[in-house]
N, C-alpha and C. Protein backbone atom coordinates (compact mmCIF):
# COMPACT_ATOMS: atom_id res chain seq x y z
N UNK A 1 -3.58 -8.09 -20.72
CA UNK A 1 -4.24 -7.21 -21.66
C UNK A 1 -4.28 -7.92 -23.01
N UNK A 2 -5.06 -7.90 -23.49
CA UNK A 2 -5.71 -8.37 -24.84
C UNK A 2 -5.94 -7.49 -26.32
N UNK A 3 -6.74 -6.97 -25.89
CA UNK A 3 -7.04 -5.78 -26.70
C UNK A 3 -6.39 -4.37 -26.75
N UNK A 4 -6.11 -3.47 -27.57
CA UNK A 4 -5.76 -2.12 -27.58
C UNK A 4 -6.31 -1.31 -26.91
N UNK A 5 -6.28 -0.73 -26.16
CA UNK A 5 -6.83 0.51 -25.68
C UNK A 5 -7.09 1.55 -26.38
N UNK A 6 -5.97 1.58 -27.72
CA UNK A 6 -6.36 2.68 -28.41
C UNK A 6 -7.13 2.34 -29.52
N UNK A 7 -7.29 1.39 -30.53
CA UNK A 7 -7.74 0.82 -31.55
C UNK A 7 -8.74 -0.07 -31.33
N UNK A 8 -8.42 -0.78 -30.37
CA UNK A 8 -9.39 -2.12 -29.65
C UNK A 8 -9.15 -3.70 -30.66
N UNK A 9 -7.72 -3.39 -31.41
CA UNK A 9 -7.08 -4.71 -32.16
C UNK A 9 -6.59 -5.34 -31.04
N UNK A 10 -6.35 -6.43 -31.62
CA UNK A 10 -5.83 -7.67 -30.38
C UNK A 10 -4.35 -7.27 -30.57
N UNK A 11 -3.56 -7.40 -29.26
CA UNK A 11 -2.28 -7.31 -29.23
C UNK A 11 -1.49 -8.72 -29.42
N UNK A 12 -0.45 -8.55 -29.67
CA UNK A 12 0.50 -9.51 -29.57
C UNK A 12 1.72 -9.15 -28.33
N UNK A 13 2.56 -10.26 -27.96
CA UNK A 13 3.44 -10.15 -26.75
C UNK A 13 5.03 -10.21 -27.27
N UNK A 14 5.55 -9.35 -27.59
CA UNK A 14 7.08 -8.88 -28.31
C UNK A 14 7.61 -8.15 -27.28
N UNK A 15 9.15 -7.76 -28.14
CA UNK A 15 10.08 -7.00 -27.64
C UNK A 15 10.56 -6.28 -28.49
N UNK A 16 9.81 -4.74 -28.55
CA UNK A 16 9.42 -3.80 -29.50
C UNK A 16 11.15 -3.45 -29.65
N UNK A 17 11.30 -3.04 -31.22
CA UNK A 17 12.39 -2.08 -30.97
C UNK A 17 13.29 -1.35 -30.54
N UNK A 18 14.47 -1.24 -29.82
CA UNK A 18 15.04 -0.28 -29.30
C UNK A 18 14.19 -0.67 -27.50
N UNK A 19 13.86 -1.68 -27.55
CA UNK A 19 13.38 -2.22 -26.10
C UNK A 19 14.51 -3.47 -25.45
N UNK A 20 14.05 -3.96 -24.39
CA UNK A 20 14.71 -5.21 -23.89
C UNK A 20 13.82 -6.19 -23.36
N UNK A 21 12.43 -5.75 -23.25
CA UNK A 21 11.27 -6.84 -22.50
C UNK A 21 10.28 -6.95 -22.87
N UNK A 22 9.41 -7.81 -23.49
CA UNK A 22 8.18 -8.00 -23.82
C UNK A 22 6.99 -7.24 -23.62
N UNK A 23 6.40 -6.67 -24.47
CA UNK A 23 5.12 -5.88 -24.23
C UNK A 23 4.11 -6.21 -24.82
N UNK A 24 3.22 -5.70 -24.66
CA UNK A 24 1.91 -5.97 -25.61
C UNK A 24 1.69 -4.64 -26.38
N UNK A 25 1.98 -5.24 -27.59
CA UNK A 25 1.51 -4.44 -28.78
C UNK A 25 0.85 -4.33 -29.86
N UNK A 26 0.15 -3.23 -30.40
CA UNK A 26 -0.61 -3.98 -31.52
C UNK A 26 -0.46 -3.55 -33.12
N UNK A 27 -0.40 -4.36 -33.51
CA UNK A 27 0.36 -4.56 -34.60
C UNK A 27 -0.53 -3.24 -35.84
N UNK A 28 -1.75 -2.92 -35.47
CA UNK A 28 -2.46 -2.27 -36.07
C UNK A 28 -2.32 -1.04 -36.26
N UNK A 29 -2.36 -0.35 -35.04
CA UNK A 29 -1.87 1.10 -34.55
C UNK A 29 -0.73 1.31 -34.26
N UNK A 30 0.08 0.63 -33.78
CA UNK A 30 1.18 0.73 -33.24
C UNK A 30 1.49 1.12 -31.90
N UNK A 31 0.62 0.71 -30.86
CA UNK A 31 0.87 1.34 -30.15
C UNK A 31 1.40 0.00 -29.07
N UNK A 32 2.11 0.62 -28.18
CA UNK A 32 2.80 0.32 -27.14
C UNK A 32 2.50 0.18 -25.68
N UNK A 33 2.01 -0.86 -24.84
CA UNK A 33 1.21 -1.00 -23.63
C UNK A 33 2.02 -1.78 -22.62
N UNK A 34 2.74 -0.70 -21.67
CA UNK A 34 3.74 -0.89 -20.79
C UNK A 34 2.49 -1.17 -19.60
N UNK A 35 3.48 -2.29 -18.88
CA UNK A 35 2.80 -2.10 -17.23
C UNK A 35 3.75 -2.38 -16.30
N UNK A 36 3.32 -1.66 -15.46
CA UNK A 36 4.55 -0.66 -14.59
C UNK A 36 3.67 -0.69 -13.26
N UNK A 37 4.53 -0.97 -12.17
CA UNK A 37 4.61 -1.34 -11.14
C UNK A 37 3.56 -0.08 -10.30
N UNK A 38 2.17 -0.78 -9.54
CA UNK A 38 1.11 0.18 -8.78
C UNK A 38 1.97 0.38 -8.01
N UNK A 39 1.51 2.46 -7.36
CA UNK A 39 2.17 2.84 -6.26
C UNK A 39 0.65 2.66 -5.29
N UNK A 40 0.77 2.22 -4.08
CA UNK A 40 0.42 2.60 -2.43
C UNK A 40 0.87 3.56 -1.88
N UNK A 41 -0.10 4.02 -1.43
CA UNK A 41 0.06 5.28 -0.31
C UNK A 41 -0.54 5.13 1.13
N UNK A 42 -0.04 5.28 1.63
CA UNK A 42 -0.21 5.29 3.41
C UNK A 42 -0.28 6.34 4.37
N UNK A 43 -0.74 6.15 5.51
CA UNK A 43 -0.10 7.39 6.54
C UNK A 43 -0.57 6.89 7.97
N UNK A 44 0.85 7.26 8.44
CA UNK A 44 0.72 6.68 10.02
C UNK A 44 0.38 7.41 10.97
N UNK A 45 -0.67 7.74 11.15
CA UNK A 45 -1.46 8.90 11.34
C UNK A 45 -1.60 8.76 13.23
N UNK A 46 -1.27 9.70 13.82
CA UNK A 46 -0.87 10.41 15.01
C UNK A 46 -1.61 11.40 15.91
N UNK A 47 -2.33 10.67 16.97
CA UNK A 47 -3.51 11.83 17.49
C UNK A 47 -3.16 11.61 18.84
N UNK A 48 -2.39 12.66 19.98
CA UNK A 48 -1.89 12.82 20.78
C UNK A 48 -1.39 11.41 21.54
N UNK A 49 -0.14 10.88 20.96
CA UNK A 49 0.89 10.01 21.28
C UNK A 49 -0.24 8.72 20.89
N UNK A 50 -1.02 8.78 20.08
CA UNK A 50 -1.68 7.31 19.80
C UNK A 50 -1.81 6.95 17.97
N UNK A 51 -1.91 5.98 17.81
CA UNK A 51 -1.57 5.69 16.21
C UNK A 51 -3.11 5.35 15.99
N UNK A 52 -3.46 5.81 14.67
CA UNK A 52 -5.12 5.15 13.78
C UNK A 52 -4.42 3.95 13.64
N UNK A 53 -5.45 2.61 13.81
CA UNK A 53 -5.55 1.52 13.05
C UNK A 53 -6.88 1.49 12.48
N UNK A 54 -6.94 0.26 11.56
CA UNK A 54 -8.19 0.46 10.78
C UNK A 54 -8.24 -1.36 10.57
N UNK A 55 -9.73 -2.03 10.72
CA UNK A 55 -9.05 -3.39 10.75
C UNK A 55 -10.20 -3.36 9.25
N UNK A 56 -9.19 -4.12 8.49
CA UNK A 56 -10.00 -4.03 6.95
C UNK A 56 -11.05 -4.89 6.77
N UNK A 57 -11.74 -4.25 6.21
CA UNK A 57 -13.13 -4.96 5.69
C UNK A 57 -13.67 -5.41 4.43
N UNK A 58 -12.35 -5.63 3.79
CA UNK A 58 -12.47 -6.34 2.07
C UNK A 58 -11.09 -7.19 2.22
N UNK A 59 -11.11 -8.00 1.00
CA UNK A 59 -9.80 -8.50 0.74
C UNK A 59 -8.96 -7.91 0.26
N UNK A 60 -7.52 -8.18 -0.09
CA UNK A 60 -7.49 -9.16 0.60
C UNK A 60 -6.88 -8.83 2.13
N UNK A 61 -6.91 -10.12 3.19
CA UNK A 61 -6.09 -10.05 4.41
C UNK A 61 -7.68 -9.35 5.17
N UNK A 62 -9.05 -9.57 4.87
CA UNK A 62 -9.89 -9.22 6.13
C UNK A 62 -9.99 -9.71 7.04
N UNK A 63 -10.17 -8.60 8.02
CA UNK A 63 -10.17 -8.76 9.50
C UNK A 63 -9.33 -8.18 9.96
N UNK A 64 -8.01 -8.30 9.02
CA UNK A 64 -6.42 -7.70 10.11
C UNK A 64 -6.25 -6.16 10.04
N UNK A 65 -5.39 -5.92 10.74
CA UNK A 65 -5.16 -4.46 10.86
C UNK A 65 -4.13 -3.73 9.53
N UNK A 66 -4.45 -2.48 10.14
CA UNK A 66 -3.70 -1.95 9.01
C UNK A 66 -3.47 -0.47 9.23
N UNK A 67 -2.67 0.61 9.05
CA UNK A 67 -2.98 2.12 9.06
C UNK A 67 -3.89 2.61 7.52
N UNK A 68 -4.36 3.56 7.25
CA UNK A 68 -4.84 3.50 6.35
C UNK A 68 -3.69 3.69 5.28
N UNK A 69 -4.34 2.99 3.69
CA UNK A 69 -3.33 2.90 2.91
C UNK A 69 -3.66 2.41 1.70
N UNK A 70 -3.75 2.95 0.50
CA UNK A 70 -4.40 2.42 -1.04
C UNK A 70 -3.88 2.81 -2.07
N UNK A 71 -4.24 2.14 -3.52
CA UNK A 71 -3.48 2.62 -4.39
C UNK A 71 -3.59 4.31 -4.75
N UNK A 72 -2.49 4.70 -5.43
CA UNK A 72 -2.75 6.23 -5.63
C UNK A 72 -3.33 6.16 -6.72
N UNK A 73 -4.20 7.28 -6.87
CA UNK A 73 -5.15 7.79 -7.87
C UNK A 73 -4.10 8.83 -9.02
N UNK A 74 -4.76 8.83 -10.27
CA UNK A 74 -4.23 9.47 -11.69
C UNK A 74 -4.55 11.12 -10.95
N UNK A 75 -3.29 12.11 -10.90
CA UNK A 75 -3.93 13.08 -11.06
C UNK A 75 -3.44 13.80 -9.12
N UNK A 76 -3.42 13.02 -8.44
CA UNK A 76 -2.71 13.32 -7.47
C UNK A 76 -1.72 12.83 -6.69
N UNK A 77 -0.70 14.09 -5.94
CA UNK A 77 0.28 13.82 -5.26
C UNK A 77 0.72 12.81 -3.97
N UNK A 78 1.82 11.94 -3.76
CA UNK A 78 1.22 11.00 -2.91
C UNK A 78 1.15 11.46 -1.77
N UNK A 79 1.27 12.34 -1.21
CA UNK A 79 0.90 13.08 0.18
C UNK A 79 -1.15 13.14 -0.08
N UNK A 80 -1.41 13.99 -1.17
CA UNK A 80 -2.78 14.37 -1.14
C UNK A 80 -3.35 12.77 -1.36
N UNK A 81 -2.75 11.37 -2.01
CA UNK A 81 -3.06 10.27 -2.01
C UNK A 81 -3.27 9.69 -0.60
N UNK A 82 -2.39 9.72 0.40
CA UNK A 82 -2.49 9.44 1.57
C UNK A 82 -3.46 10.24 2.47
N UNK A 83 -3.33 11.64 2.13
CA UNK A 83 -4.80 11.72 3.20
C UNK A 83 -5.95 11.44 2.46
N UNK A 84 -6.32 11.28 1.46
CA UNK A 84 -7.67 10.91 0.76
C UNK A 84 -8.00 9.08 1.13
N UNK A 85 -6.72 8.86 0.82
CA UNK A 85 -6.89 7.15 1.63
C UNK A 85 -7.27 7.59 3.48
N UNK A 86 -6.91 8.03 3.81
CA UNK A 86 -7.08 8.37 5.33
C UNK A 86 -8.74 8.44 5.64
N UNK A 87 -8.70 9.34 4.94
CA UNK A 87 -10.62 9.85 5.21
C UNK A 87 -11.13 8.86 4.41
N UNK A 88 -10.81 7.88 3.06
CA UNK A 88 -11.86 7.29 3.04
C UNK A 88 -11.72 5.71 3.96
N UNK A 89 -10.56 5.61 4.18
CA UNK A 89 -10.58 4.03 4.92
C UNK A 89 -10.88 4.51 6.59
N UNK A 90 -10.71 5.59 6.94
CA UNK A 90 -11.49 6.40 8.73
C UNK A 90 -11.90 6.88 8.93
N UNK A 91 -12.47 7.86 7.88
CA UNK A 91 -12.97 9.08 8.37
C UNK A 91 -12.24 10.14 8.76
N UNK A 92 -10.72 10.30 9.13
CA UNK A 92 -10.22 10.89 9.97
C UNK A 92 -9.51 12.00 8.81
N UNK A 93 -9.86 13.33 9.32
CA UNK A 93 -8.91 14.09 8.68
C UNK A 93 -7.41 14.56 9.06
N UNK A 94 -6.23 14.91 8.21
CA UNK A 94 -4.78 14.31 8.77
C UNK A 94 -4.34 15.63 8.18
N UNK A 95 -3.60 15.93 8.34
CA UNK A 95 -1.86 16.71 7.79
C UNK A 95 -1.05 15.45 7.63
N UNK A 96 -0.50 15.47 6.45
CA UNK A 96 0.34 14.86 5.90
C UNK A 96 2.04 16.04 6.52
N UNK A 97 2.76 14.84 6.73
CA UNK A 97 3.83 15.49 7.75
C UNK A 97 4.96 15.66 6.50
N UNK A 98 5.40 14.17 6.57
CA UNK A 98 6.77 13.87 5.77
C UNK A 98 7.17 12.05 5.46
N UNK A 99 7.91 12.14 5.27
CA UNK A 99 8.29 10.88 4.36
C UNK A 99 8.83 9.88 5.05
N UNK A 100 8.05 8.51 5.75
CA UNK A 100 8.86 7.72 6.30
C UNK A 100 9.59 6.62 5.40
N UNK A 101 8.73 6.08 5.03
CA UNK A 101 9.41 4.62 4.40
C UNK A 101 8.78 4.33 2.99
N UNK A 102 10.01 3.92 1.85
CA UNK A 102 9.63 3.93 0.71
C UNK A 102 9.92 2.24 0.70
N UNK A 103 8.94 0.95 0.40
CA UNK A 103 9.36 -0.26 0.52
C UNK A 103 9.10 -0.79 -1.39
N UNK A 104 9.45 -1.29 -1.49
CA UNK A 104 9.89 -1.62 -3.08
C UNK A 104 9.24 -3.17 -3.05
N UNK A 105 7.81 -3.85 -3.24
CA UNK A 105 7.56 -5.57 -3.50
C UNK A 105 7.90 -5.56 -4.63
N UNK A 106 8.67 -6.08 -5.29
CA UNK A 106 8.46 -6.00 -6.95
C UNK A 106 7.89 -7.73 -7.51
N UNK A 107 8.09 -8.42 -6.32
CA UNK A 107 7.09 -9.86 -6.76
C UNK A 107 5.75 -9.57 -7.23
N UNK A 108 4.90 -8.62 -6.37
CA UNK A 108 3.98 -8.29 -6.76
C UNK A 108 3.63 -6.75 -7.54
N UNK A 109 4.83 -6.23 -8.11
CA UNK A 109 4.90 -4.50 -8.47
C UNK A 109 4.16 -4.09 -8.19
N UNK A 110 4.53 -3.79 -6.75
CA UNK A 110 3.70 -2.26 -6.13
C UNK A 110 5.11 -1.89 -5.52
N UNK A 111 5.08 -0.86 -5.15
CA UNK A 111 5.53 0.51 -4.64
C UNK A 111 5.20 1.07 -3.03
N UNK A 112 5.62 0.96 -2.22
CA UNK A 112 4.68 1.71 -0.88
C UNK A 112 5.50 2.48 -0.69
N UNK A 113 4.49 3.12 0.02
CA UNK A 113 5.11 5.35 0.64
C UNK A 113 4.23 5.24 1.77
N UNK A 114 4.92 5.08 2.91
CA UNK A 114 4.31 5.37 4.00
C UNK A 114 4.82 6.94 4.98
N UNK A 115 3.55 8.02 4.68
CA UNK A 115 4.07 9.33 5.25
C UNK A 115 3.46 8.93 6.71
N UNK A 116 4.06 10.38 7.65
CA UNK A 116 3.39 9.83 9.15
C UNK A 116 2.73 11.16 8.85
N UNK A 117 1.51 11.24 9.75
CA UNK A 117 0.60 12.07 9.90
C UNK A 117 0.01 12.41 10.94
N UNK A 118 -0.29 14.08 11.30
CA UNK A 118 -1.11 14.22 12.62
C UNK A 118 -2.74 14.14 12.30
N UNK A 119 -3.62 13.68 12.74
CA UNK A 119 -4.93 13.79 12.77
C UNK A 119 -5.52 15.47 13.46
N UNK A 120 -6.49 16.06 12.62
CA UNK A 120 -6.38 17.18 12.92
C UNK A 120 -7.50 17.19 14.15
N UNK A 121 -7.76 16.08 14.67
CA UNK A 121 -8.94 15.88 15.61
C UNK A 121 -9.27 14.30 15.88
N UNK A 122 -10.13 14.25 16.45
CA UNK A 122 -9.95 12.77 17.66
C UNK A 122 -10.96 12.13 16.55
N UNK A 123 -11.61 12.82 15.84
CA UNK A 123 -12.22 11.95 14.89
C UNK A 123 -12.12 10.81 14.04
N UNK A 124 -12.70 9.89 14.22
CA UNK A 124 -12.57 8.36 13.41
C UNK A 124 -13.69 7.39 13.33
N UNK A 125 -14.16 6.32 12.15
CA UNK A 125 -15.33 5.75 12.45
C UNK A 125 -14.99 4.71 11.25
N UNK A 126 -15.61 3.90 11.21
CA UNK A 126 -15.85 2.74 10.31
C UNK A 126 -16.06 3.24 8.85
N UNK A 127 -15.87 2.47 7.56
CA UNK A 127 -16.04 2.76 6.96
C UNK A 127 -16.48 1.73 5.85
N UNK A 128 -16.61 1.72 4.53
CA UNK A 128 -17.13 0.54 3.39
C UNK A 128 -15.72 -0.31 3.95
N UNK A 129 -14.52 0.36 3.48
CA UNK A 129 -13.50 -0.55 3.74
C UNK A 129 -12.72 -0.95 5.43
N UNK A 130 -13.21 -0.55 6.51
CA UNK A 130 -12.68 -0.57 7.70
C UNK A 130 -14.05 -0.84 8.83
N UNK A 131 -14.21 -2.14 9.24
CA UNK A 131 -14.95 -2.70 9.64
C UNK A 131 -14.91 -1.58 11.79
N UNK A 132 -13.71 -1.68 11.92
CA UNK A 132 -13.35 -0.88 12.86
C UNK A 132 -12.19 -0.10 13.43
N UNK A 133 -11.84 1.56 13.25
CA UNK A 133 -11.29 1.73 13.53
C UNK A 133 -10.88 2.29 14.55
N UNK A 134 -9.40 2.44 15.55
CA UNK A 134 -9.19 2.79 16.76
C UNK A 134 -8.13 3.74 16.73
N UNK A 135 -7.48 3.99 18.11
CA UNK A 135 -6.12 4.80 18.40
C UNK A 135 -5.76 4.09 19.31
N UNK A 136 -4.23 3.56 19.51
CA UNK A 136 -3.99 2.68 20.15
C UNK A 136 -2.48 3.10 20.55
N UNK A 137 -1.91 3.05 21.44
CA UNK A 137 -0.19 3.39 21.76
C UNK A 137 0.63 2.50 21.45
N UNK A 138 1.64 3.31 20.82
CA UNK A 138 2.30 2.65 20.25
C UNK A 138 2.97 1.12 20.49
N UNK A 139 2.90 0.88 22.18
CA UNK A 139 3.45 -0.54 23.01
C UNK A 139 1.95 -1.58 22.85
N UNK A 140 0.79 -0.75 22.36
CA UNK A 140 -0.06 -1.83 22.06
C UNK A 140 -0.59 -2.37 20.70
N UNK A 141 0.49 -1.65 19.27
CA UNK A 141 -0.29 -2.15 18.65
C UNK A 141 0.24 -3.39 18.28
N UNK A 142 -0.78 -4.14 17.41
CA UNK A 142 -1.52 -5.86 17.71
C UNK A 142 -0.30 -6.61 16.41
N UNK A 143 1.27 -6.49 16.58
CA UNK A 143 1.72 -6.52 15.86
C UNK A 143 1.48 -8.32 15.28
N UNK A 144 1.33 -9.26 15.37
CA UNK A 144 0.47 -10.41 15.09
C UNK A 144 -0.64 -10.41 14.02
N UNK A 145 -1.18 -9.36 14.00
CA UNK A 145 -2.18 -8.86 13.25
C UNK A 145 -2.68 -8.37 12.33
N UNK A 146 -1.18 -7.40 12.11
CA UNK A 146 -1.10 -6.69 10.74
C UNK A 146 -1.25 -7.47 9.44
N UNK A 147 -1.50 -6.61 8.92
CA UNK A 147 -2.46 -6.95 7.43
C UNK A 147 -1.65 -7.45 6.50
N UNK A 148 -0.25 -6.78 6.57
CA UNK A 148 0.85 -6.99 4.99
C UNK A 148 2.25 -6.44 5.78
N UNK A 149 3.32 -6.91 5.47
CA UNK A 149 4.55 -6.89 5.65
C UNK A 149 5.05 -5.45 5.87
N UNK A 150 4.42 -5.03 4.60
CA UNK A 150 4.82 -3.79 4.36
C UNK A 150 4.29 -2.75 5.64
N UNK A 151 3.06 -2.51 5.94
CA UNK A 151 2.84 -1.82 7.58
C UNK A 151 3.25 -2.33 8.61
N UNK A 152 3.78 -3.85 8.50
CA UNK A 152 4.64 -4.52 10.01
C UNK A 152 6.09 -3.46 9.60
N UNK A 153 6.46 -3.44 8.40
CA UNK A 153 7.92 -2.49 8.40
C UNK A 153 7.93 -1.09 8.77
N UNK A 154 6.89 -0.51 7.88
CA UNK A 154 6.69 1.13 8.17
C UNK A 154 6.43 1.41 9.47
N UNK A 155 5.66 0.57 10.48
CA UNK A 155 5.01 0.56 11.73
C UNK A 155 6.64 0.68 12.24
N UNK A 156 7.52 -0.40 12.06
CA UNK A 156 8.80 -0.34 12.86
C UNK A 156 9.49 0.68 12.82
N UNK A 157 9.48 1.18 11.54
CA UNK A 157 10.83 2.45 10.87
C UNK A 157 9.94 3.45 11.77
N UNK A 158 9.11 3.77 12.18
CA UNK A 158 8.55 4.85 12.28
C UNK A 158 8.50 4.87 13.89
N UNK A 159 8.20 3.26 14.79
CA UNK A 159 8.69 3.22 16.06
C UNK A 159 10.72 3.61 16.59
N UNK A 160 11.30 3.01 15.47
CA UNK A 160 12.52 3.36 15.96
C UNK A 160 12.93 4.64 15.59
N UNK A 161 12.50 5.35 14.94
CA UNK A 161 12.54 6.91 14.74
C UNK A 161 12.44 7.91 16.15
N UNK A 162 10.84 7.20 16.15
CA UNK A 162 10.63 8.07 17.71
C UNK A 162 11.06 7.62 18.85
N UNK A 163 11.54 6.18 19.03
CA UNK A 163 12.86 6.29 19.89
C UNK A 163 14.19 6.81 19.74
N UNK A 164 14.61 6.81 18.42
CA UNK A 164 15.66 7.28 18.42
C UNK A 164 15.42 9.64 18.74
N UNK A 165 14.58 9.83 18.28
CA UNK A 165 13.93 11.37 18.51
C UNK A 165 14.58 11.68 16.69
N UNK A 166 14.42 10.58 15.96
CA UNK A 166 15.04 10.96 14.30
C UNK A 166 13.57 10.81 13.91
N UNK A 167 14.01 11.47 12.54
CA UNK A 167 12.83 10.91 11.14
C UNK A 167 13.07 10.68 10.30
N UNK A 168 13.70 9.41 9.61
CA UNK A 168 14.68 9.37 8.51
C UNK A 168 13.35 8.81 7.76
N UNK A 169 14.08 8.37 6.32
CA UNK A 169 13.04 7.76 5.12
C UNK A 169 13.87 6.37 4.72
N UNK A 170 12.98 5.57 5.24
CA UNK A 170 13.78 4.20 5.54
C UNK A 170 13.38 3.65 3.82
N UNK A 171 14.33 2.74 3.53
CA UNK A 171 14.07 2.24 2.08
C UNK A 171 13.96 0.64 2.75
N UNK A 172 13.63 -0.38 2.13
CA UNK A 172 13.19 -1.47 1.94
C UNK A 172 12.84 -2.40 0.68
N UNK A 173 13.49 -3.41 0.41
CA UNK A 173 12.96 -4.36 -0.88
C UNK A 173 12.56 -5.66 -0.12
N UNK A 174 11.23 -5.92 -0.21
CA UNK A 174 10.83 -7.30 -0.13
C UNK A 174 10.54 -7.83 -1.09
N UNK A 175 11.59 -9.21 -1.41
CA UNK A 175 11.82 -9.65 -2.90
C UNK A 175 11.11 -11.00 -2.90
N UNK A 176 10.66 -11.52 -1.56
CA UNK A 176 10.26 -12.60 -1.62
C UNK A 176 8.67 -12.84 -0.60
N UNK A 177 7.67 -13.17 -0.90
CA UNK A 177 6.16 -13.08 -0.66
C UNK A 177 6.82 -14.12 1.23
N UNK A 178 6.80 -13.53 2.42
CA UNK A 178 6.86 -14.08 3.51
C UNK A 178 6.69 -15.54 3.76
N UNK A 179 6.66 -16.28 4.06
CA UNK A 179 6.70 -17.36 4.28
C UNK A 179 5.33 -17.68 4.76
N UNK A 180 4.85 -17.57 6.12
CA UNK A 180 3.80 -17.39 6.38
C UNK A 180 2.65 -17.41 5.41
N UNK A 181 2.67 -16.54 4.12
CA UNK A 181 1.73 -16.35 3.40
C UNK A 181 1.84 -17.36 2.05
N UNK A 182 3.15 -17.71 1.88
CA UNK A 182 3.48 -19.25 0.78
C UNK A 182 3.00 -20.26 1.49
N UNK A 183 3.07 -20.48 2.96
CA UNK A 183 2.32 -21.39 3.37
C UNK A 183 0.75 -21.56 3.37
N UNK A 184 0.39 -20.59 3.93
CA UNK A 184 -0.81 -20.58 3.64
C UNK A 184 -1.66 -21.09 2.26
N UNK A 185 -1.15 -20.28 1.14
CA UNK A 185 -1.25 -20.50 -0.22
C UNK A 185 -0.87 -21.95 -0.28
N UNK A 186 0.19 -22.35 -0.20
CA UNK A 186 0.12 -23.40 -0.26
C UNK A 186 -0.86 -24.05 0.21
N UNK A 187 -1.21 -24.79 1.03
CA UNK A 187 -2.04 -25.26 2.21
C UNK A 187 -3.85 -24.88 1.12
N UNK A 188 -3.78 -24.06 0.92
CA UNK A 188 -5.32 -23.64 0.51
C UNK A 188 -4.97 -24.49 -1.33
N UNK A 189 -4.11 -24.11 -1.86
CA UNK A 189 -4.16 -24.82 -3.05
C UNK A 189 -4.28 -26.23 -2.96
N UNK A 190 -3.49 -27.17 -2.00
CA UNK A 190 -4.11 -28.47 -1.95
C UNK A 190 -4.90 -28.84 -1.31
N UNK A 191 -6.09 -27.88 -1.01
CA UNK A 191 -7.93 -28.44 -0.55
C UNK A 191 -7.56 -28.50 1.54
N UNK A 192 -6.06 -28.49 1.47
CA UNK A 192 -6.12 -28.59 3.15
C UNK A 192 -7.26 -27.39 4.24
């Protein structure tokens, strides 16, 4: 950030008063421009013993799978965030159940909330962001495939739940970007 939001003066990068970490502030107005870690919302959405996948159709990670799942919007709750991600990445309309897994990236500050969900009908279809989506049992989904770490985890917490016949709210910190994906990066930064 550059500019003020409130004034539209150029900020400077300090450690305001009665603070401990660098912000951008502007010296004009005075005002104060924190940034704070995006939340994700999800839902592992459930239509007689079969799971929605959705294989994405933007970046990043297109092509791979995913349950539906996006940042939350100003203004609503992350349950009503998760089914609004639902219907717009499937089409599919859901009941939001309860609370599986809260995973913490803070390499990249985001936040994920993955709730599980029943689909209130067999309904599902493609969308701007979901090139194709399916229902698939749980012993088939394409775990190779998944999109981001974070739905290879929630996908698990939420399989060993329903083996175990529990529903706990699994916590998680992934502090370090997978390996797999430093390689890659790597590999693409030197022209390979």
């Amino acid at each position: 950030m550059k500019y003020c939001s409130e004034c539209a003066s150029e900020l400077v990068v300090e450690i305001p008063e009665g603070d401990h970490l660098p912000r951008s502030v502007c010296k004009q107005c005075g005002a104060i421009h924190y940034r704070n870690p995006r939340v994700i919302v999800g839902a592992i959405c459930e239509y007689e013993g079969r799971l929605l996948l959705c294989r994405r159709d933007i970046e990043p990670r297109h092509g791979f799978w995913t349950f539906p799942a996006g940042f939350l919007e100003m203004g609503e709750t992350t349950a009503e965030g998760a089914a609004r991600e639902t219907l717009e990445e499937s089409g599919a309309d859901v009941e939001i159940e309860d609370l599986c897994a809260i995973i913490n990236v803070p390499y990249i500050a985001q936040v994920y909330l993955s709730y599980r969900a029943r689909m209130r009908g067999p309904r599902h279809h493609p969308t701007p962001e979901s090139s194709e989506t399916c229902l698939v049992a749980p012993e088939d989904i394409p775990w190779d495939e998944l999109a981001f770490p974070t739905i290879w985890h929630s996908l698990r917490f939420w399989m060993a739940d329903r083996e175990a016949g529990t529903r706990g709210i699994h916590t998680l910190d992934i502090t370090r970007r997978p390996r797999e994906l430093r390689e890659r990066e790597r590999s693409h930064d030197s022209g390979d």
